[in-house]
Protein backbone atom coordinates (compact mmCIF):
# COMPACT_ATOMS: atom_id res chain seq x y z
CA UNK A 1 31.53 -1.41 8.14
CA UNK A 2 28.49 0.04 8.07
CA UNK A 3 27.42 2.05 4.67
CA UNK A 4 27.31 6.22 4.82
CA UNK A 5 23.07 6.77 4.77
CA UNK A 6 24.19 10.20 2.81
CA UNK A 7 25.89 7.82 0.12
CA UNK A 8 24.11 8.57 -3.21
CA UNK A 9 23.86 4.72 -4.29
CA UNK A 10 21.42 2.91 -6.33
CA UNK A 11 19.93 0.94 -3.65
CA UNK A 12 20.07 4.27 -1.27
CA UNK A 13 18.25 6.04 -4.35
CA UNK A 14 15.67 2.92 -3.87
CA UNK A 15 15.41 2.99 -0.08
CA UNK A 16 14.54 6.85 -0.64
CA UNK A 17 11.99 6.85 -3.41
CA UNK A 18 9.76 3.70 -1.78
CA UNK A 19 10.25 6.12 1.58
CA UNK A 20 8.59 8.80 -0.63
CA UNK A 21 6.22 6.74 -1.96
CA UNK A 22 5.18 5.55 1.37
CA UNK A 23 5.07 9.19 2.80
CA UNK A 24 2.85 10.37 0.02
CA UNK A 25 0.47 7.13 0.41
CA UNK A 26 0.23 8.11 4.04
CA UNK A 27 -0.85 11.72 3.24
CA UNK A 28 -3.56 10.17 1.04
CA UNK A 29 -4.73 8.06 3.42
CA UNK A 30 -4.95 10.84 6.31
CA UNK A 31 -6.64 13.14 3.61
CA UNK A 32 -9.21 10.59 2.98
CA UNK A 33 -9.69 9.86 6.67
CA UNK A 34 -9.86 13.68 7.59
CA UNK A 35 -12.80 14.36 4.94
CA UNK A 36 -14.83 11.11 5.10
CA UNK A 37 -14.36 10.18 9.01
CA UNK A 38 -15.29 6.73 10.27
CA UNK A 39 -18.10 4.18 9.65
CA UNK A 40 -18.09 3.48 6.51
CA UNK A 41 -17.36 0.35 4.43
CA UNK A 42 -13.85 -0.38 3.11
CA UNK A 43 -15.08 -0.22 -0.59
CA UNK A 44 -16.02 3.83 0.45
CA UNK A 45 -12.62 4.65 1.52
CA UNK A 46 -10.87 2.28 -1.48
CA UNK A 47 -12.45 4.63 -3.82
CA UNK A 48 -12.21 7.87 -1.81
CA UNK A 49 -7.80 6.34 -1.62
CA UNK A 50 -8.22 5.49 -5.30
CA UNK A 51 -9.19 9.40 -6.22
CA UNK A 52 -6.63 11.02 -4.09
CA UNK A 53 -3.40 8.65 -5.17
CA UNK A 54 -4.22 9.58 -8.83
CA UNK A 55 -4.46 13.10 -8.11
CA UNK A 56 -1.05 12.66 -6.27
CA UNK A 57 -0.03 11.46 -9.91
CA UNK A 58 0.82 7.78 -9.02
CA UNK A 59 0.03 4.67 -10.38
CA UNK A 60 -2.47 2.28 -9.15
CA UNK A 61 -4.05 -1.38 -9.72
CA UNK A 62 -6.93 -1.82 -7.61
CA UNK A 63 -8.02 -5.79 -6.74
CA UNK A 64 -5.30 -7.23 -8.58
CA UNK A 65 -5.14 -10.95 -8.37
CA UNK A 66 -1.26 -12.49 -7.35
CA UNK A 67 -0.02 -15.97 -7.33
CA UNK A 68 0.84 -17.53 -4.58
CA UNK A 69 3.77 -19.69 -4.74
CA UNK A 70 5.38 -22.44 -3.03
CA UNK A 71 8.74 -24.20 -4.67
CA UNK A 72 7.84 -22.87 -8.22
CA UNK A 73 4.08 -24.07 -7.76
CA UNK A 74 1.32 -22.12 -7.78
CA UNK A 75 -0.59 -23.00 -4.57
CA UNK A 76 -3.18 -19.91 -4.39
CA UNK A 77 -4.04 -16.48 -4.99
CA UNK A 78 -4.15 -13.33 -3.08
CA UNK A 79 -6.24 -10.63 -4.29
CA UNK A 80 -4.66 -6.83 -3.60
CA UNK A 81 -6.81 -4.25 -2.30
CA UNK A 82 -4.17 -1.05 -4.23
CA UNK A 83 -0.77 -1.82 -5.88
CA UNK A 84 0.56 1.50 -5.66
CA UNK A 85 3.65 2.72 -8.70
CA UNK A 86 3.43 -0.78 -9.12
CA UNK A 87 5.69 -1.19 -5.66
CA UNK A 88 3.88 -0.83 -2.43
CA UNK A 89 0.76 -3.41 -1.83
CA UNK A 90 -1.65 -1.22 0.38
CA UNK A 91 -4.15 -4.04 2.18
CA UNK A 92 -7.06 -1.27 3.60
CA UNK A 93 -9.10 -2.48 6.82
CA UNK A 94 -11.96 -0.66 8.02
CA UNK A 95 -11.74 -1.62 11.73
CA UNK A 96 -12.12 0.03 14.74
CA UNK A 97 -9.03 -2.43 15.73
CA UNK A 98 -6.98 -4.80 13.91
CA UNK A 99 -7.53 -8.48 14.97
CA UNK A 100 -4.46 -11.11 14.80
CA UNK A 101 -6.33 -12.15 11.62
CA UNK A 102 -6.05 -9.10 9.93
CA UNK A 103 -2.31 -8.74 11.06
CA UNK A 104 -1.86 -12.44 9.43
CA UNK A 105 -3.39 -11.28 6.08
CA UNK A 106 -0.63 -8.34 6.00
């Protein structure tokens, strides 16, 4: 049976805040776009994201360095462009298109 969306559940309360979360990220993003246009270098528009998330009052770790892991063993790292309210991993391209490369890497 399929669970009432209105339902005020834990995981619903979840579900809601990380759509939040992700709604607010976005309005960064566009604000950042709208006032610095295109052509610059990712690092610009990291620390242009970087200013407007904390003024948005969340959270983040910028470059943060994850282990990769395969049955328990560490096999790598990957390196995080923005951990966001230490939830949503925000991977920033500054691309006029993304490549199947880039769609790989997120």
């Amino acid at each position: 049976m399929p669970r009432n969306p209105q339902k005020n559940t834990k995981s619903g309360q979840k579900k809601l805040l990380k759509k939040e979360l992700v709604y607010k990220i976005n309005g960064c993003v566009f604000a950042v776009y709208k006032e610095l246009g295109h052509g610059f270098l990712e690092k610009v528009y990291e620390n242009a994201l970087c200013i407007e998330l904390k003024q948005q009052g969340l959270h983040i770790e910028t470059q943060k360095n994850i282990k990769v892991l395969y049955k328990g063993n560490q096999v790598g790292e990957y390196i995080a462009d923005l951990i966001v309210n230490q939830t949503i991993l925000v991977e920033l391209k500054a691309q006029n298109s993304l490549h199947k490369a880039h769609e790989a890497q997120l």
